[in-house]
PDB file of N, CA and C in Angstrom:
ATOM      1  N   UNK A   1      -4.645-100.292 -71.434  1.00  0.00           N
ATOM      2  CA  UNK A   1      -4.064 -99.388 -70.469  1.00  0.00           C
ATOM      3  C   UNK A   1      -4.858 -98.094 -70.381  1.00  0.00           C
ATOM      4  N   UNK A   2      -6.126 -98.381 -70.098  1.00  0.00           N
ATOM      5  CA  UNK A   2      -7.208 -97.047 -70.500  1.00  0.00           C
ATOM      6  C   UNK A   2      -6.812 -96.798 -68.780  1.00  0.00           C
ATOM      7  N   UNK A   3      -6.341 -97.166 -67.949  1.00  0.00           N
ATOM      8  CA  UNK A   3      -7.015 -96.762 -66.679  1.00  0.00           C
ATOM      9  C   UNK A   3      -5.962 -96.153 -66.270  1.00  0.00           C
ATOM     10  N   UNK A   4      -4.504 -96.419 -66.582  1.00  0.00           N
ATOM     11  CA  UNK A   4      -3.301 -95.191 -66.405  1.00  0.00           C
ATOM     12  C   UNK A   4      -2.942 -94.240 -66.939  1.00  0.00           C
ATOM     13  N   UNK A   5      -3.714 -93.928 -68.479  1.00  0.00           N
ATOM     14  CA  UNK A   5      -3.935 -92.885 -68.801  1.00  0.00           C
ATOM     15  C   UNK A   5      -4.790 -92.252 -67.868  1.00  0.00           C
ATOM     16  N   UNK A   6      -6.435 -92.158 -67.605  1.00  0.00           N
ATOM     17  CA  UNK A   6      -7.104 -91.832 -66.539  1.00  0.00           C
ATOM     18  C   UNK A   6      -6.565 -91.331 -65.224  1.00  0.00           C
ATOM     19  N   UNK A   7      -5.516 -92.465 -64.855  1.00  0.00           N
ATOM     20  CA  UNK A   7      -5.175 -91.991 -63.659  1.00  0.00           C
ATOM     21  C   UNK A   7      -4.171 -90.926 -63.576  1.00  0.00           C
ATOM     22  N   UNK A   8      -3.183 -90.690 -65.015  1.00  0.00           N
ATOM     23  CA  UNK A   8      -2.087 -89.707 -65.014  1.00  0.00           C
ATOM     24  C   UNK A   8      -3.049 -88.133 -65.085  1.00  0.00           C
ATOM     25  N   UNK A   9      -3.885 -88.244 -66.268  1.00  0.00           N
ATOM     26  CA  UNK A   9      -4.883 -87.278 -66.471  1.00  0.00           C
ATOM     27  C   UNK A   9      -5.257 -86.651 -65.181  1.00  0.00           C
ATOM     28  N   UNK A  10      -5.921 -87.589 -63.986  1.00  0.00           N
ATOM     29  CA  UNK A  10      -6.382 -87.294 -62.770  1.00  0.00           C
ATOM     30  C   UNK A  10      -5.682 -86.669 -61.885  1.00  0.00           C
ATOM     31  N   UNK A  11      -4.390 -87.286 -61.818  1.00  0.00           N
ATOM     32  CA  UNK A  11      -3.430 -86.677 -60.996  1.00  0.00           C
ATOM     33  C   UNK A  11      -2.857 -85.197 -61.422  1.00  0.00           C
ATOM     34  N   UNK A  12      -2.799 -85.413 -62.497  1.00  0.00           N
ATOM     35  CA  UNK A  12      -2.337 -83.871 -63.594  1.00  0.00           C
ATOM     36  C   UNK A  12      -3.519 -83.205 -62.714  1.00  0.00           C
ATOM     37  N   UNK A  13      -4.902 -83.182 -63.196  1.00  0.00           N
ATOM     38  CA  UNK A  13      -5.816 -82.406 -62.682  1.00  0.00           C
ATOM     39  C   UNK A  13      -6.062 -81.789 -61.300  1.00  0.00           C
ATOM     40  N   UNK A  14      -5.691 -83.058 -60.543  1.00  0.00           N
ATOM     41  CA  UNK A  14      -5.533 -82.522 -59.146  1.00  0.00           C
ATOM     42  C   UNK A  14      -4.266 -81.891 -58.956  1.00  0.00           C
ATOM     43  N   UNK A  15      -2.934 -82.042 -59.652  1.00  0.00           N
ATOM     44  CA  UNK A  15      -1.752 -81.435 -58.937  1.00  0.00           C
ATOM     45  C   UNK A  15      -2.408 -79.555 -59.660  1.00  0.00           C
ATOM     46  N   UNK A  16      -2.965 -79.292 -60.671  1.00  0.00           N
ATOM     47  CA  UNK A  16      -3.353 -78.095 -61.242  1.00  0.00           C
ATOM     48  C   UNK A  16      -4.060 -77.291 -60.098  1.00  0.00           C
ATOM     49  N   UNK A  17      -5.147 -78.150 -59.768  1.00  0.00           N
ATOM     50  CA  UNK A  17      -5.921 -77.710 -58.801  1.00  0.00           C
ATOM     51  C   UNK A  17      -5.183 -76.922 -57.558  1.00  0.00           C
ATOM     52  N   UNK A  18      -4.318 -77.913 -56.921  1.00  0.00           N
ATOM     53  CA  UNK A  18      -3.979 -77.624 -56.073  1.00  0.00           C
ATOM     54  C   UNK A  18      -2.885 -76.185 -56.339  1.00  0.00           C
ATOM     55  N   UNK A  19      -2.141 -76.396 -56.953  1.00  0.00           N
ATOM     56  CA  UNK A  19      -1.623 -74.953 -57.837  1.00  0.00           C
ATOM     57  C   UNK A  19      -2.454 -73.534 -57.623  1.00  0.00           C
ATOM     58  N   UNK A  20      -3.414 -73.937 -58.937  1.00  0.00           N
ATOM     59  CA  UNK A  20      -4.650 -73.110 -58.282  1.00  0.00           C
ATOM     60  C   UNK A  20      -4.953 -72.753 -57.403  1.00  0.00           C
ATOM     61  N   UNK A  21      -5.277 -73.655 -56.393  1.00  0.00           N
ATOM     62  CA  UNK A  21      -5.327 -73.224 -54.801  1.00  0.00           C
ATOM     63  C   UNK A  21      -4.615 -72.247 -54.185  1.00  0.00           C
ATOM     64  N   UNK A  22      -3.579 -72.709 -54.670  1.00  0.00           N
ATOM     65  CA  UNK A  22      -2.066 -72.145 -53.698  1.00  0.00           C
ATOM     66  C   UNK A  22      -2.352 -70.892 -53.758  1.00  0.00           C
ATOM     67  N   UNK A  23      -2.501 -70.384 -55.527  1.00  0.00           N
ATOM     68  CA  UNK A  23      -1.704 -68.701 -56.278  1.00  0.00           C
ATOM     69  C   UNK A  23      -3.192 -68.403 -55.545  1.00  0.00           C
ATOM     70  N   UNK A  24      -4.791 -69.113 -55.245  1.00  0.00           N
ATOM     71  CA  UNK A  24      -5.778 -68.169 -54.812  1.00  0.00           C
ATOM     72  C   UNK A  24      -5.424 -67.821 -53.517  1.00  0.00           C
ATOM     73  N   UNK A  25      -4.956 -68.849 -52.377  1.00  0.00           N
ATOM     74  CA  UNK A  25      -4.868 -68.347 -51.300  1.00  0.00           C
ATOM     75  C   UNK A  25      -3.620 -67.134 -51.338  1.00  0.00           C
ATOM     76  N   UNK A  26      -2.822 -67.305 -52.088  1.00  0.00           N
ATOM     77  CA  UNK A  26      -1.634 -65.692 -51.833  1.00  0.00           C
ATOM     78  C   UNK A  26      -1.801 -65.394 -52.523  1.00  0.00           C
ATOM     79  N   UNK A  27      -3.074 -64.687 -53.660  1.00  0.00           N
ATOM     80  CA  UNK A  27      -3.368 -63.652 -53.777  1.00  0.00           C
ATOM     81  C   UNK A  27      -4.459 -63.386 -52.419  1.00  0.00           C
ATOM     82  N   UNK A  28      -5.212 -64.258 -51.983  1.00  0.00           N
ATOM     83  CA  UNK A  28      -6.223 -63.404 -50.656  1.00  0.00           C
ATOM     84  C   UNK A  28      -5.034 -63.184 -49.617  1.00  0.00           C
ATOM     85  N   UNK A  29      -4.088 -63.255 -48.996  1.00  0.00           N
ATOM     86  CA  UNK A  29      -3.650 -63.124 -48.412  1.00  0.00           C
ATOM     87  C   UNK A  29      -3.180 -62.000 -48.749  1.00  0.00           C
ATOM     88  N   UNK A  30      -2.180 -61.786 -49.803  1.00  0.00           N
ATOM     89  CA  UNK A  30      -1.602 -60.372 -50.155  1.00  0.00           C
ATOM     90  C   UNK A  30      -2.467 -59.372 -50.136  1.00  0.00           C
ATOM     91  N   UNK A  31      -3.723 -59.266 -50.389  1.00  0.00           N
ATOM     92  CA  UNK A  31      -5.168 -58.960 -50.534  1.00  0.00           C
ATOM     93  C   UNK A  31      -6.003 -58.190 -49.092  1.00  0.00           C
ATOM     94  N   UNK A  32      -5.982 -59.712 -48.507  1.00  0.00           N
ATOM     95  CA  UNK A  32      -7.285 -59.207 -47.512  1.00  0.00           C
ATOM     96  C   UNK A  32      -6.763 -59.382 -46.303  1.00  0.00           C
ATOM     97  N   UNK A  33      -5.382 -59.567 -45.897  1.00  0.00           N
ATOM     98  CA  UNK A  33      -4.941 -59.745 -44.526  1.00  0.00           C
ATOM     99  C   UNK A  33      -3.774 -59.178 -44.169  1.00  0.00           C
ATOM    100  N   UNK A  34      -2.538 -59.252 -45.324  1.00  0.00           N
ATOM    101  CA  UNK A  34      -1.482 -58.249 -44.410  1.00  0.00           C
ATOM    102  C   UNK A  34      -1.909 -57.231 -44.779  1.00  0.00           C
ATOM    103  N   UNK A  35      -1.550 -56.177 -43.811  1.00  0.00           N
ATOM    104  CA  UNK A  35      -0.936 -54.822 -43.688  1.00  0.00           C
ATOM    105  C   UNK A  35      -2.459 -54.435 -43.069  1.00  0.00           C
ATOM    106  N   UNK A  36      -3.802 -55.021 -42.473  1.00  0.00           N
ATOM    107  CA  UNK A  36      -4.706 -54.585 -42.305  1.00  0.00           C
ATOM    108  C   UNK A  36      -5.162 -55.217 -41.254  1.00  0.00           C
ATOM    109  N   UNK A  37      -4.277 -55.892 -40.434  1.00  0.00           N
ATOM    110  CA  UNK A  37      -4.136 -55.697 -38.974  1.00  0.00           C
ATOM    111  C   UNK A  37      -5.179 -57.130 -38.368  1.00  0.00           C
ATOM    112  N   UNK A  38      -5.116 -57.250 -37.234  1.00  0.00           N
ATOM    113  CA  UNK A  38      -6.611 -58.526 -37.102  1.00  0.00           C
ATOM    114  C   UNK A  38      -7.355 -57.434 -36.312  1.00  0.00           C
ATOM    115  N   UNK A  39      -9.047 -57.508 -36.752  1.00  0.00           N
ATOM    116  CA  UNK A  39      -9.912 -56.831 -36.290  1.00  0.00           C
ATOM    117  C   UNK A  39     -10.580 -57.542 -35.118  1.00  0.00           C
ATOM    118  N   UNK A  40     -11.119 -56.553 -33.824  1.00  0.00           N
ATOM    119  CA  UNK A  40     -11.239 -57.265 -33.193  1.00  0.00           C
ATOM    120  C   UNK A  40     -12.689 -56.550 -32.370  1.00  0.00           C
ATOM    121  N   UNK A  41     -13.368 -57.480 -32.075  1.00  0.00           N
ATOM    122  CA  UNK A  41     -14.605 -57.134 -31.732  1.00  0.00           C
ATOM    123  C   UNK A  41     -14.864 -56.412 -30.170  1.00  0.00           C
ATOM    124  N   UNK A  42     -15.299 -55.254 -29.990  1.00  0.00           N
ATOM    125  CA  UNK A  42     -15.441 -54.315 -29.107  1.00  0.00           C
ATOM    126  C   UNK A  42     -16.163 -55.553 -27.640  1.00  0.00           C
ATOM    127  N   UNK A  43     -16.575 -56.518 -28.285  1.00  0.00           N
ATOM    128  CA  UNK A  43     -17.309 -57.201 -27.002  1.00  0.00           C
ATOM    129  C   UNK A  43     -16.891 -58.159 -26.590  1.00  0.00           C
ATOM    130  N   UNK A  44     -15.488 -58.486 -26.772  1.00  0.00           N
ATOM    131  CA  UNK A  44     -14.946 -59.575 -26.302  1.00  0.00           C
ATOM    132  C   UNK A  44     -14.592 -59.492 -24.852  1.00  0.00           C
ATOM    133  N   UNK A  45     -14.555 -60.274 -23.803  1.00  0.00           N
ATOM    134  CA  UNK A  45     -14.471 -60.698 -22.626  1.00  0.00           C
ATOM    135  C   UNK A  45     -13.154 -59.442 -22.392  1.00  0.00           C
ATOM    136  N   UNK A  46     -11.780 -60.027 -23.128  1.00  0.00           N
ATOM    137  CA  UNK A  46     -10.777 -59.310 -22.526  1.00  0.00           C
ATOM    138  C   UNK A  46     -10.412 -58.252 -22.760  1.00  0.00           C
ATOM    139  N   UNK A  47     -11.094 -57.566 -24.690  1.00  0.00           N
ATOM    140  CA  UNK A  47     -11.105 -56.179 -24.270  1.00  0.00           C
ATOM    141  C   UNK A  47     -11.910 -55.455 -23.516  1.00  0.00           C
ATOM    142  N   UNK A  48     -13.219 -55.826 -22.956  1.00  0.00           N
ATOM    143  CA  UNK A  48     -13.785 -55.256 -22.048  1.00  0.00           C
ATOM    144  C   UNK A  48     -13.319 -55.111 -20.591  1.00  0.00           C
ATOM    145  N   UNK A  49     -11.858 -56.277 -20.029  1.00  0.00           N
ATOM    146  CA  UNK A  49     -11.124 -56.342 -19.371  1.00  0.00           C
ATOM    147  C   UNK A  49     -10.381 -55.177 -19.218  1.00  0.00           C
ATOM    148  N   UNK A  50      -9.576 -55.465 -20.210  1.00  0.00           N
ATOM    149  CA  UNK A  50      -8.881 -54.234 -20.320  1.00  0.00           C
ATOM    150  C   UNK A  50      -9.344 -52.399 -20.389  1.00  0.00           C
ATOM    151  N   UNK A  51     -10.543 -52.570 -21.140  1.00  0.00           N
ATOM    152  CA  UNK A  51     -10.746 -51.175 -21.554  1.00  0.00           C
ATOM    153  C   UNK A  51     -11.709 -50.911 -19.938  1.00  0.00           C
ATOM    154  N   UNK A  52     -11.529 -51.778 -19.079  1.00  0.00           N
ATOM    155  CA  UNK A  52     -11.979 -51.391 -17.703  1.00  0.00           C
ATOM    156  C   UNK A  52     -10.812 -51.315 -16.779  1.00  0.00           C
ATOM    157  N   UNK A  53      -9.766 -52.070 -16.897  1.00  0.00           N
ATOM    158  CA  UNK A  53      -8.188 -52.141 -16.270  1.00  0.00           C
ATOM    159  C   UNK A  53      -7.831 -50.353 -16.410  1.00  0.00           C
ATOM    160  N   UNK A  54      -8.196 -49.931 -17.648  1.00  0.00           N
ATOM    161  CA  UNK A  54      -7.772 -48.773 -18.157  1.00  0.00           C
ATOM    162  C   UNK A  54      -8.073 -47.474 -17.820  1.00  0.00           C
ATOM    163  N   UNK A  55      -9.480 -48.105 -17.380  1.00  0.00           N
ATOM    164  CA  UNK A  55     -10.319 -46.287 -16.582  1.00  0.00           C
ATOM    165  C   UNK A  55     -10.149 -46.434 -15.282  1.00  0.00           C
ATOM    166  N   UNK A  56      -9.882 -47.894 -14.519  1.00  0.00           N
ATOM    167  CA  UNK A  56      -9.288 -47.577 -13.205  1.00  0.00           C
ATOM    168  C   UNK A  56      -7.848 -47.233 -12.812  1.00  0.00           C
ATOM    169  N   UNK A  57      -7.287 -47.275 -14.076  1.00  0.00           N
ATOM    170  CA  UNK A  57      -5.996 -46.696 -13.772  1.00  0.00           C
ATOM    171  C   UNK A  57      -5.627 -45.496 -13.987  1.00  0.00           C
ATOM    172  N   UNK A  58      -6.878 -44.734 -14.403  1.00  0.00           N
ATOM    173  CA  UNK A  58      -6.630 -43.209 -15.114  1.00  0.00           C
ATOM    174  C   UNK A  58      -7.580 -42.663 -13.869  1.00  0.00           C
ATOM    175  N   UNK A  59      -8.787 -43.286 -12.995  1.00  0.00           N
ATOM    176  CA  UNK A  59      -9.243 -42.800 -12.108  1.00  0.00           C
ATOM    177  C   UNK A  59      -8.160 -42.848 -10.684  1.00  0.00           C
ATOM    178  N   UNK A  60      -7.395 -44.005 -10.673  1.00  0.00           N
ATOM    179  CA  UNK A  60      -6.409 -43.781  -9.571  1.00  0.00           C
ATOM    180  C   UNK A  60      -5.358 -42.711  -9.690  1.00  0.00           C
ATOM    181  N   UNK A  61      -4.939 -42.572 -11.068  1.00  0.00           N
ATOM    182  CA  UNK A  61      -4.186 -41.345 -11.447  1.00  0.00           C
ATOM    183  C   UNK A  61      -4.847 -40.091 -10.543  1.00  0.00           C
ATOM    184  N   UNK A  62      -6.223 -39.901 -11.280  1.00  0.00           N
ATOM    185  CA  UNK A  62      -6.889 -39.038 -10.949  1.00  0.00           C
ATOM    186  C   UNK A  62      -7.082 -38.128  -9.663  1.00  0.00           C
ATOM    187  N   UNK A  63      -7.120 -39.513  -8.918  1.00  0.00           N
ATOM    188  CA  UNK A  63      -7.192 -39.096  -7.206  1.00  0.00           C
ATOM    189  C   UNK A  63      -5.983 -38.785  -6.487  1.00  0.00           C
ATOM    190  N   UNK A  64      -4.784 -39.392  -7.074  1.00  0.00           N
ATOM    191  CA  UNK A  64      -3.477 -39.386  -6.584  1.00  0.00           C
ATOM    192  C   UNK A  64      -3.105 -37.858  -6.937  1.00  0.00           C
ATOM    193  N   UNK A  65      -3.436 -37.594  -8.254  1.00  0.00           N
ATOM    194  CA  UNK A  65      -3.018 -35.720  -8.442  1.00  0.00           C
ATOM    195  C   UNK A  65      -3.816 -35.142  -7.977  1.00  0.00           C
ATOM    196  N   UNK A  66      -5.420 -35.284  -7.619  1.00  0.00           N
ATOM    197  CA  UNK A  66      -6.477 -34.738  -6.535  1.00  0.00           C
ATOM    198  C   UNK A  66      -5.555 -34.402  -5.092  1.00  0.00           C
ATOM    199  N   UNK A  67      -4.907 -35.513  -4.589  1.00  0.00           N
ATOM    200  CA  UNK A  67      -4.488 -35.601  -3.367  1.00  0.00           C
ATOM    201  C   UNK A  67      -3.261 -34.962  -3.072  1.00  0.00           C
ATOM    202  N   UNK A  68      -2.115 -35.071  -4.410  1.00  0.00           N
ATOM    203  CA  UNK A  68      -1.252 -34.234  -4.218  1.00  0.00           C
ATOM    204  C   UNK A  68      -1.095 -32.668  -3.975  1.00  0.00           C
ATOM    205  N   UNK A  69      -2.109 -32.691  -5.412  1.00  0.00           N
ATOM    206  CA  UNK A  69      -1.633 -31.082  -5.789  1.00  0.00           C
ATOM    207  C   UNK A  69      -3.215 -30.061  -5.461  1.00  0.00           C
ATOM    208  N   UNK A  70      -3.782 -31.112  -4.660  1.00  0.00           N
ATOM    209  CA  UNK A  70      -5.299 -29.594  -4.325  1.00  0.00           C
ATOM    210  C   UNK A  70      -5.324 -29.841  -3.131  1.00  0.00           C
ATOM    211  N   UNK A  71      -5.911 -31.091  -2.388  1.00  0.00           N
ATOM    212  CA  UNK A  71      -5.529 -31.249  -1.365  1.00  0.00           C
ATOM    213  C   UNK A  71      -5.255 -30.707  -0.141  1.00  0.00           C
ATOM    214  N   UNK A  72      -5.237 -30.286   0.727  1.00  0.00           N
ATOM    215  CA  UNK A  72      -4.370 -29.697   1.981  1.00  0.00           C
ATOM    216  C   UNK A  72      -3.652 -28.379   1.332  1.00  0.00           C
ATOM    217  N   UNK A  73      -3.776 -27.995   0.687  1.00  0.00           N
ATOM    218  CA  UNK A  73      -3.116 -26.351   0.385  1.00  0.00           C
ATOM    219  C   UNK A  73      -4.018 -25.353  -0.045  1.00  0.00           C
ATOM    220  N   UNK A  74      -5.261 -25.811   0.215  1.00  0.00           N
ATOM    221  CA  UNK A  74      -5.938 -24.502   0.281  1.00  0.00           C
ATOM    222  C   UNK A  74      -6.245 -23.486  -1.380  1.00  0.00           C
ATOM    223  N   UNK A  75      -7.130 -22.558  -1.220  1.00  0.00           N
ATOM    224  CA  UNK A  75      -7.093 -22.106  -2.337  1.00  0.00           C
ATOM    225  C   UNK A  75      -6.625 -20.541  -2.139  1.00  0.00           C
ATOM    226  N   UNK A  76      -5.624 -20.488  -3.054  1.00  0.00           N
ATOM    227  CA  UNK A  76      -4.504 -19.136  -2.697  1.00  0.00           C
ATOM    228  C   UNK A  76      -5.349 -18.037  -3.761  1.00  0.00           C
ATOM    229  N   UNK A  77      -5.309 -17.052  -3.175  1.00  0.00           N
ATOM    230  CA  UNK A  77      -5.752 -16.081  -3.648  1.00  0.00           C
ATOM    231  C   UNK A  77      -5.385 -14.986  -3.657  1.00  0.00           C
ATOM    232  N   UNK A  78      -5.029 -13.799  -4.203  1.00  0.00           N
ATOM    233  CA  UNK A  78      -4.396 -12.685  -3.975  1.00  0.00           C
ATOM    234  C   UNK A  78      -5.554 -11.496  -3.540  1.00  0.00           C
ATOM    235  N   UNK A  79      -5.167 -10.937  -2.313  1.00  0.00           N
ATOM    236  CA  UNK A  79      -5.539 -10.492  -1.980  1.00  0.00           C
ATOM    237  C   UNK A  79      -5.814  -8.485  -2.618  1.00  0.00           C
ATOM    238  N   UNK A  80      -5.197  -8.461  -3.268  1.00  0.00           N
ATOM    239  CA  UNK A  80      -5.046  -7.482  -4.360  1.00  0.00           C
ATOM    240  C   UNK A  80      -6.208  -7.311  -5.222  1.00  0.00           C
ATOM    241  N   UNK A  81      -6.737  -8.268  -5.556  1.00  0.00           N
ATOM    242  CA  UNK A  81      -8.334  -8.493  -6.414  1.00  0.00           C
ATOM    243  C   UNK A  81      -9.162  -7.487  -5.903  1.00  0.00           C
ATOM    244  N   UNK A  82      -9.462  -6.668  -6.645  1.00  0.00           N
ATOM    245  CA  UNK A  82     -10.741  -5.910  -6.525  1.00  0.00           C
ATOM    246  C   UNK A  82     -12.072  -6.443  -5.873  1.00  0.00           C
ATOM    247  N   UNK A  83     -12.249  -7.614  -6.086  1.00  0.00           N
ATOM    248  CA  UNK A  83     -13.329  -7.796  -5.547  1.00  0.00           C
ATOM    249  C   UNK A  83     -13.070  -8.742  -3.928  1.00  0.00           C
ATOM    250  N   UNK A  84     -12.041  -8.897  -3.992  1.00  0.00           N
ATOM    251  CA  UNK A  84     -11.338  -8.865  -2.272  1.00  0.00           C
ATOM    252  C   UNK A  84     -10.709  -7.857  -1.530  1.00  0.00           C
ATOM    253  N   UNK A  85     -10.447  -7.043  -2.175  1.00  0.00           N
ATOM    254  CA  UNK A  85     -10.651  -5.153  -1.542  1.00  0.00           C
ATOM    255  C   UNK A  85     -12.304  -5.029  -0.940  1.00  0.00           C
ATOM    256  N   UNK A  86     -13.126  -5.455  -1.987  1.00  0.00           N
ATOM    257  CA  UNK A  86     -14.239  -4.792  -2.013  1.00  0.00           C
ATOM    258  C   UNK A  86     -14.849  -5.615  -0.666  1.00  0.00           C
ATOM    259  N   UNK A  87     -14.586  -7.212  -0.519  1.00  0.00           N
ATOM    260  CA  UNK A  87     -15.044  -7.890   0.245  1.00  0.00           C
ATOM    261  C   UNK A  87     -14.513  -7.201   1.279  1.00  0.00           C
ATOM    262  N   UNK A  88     -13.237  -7.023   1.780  1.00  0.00           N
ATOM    263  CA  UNK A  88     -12.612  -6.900   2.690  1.00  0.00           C
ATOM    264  C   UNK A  88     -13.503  -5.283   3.717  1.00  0.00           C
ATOM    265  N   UNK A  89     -13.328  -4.389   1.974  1.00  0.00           N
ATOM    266  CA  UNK A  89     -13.953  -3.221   2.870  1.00  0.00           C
ATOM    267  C   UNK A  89     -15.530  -3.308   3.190  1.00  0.00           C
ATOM    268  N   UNK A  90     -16.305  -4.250   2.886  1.00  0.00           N
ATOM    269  CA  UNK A  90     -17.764  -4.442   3.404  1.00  0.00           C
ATOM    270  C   UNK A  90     -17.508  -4.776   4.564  1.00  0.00           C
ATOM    271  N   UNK A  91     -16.902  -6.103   4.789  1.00  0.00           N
ATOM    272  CA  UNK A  91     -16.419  -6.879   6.452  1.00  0.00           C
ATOM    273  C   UNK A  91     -16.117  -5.356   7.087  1.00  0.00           C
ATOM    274  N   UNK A  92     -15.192  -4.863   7.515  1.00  0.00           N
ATOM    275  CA  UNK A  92     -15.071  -3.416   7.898  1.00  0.00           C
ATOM    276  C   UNK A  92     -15.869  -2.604   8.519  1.00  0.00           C
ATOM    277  N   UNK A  93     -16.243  -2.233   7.310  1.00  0.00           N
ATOM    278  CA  UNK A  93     -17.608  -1.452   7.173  1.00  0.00           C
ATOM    279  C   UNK A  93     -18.707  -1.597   8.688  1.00  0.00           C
ATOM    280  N   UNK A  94     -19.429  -3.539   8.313  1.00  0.00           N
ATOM    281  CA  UNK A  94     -20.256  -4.099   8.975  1.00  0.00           C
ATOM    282  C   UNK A  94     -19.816  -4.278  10.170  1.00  0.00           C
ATOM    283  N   UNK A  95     -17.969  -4.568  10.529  1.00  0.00           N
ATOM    284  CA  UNK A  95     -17.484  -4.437  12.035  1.00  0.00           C
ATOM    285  C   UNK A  95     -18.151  -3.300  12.455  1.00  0.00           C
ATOM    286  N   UNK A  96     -17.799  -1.618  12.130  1.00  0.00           N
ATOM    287  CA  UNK A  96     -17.893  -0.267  12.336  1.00  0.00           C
ATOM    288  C   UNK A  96     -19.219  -0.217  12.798  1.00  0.00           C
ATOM    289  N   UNK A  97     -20.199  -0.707  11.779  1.00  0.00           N
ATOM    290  CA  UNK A  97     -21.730  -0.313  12.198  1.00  0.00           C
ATOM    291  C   UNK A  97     -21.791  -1.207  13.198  1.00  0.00           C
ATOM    292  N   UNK A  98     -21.851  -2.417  13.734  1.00  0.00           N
ATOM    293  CA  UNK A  98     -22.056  -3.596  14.378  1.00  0.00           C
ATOM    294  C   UNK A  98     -21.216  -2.526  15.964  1.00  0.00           C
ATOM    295  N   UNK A  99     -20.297  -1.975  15.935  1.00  0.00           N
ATOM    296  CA  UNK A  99     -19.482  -1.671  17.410  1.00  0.00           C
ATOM    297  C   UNK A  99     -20.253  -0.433  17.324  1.00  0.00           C
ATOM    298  N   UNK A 100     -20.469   0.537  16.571  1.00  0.00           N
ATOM    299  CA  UNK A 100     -21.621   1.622  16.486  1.00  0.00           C
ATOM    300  C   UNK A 100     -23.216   1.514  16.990  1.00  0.00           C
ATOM    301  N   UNK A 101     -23.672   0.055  16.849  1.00  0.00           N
ATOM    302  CA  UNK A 101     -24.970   0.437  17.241  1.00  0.00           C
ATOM    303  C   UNK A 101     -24.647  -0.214  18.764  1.00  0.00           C
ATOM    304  N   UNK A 102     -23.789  -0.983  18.825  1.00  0.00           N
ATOM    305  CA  UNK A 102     -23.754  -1.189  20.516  1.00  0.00           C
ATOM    306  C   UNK A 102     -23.139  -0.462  21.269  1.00  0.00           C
ATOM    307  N   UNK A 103     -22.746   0.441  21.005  1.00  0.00           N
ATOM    308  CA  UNK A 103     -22.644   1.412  21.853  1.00  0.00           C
ATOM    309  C   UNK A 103     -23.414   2.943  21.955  1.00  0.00           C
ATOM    310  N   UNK A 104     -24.621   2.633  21.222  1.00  0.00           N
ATOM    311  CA  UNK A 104     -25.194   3.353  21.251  1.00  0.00           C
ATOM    312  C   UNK A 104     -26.410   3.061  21.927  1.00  0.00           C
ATOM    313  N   UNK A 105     -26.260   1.616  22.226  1.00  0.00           N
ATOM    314  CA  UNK A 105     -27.370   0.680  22.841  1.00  0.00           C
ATOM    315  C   UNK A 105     -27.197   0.868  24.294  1.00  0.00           C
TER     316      UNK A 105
END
């Protein structure tokens, strides 16, 4: 009966193994995969999809608050500014001389 000893031996060995196996794969698992997310490569088809889905939706943003809020309303300015006094009294000024030399013409 040399060959069922052998074969109990064998089976012992492989059920160990596989044991073995098991405690290596959950320790790599506890290890090298939870809590550290799946990494994912910058050049894949669909994040390049997306991370292009993404700037046309921040450029349509873009134009939509372009269009709302600058748009057709002009740029307001207070006329109080010193240097729109100052503009204002040059314009003036250049009316005065401008009706001055033609009528002197």
């Amino acid at each position: 009966m040399q060959v069922g000893t052998d074969t109990l031996e064998f089976q012992r060995a492989k059920k160990a193994t596989e044991i073995a196996s098991e405690k290596d794969y959950k320790r790599d698992l506890e290890t090298e995969i939870r809590g550290k997310g799946m990494q994912v490569s910058a050049e894949t088809l669909d994040v390049q999809r997306a991370k292009r889905a993404s700037e046309m939706a921040s450029q349509k943003q873009y134009k939509k608050d372009l269009e709302n809020e600058i748009k057709g309303k002009g740029m307001q300015v207070n006329v109080d500014i010193p240097d729109m006094l100052r503009a204002k009294r040059a314009s003036e000024i250049c009316s005065q001389v401008g009706k001055e030399r033609r009528s002197l013409e």
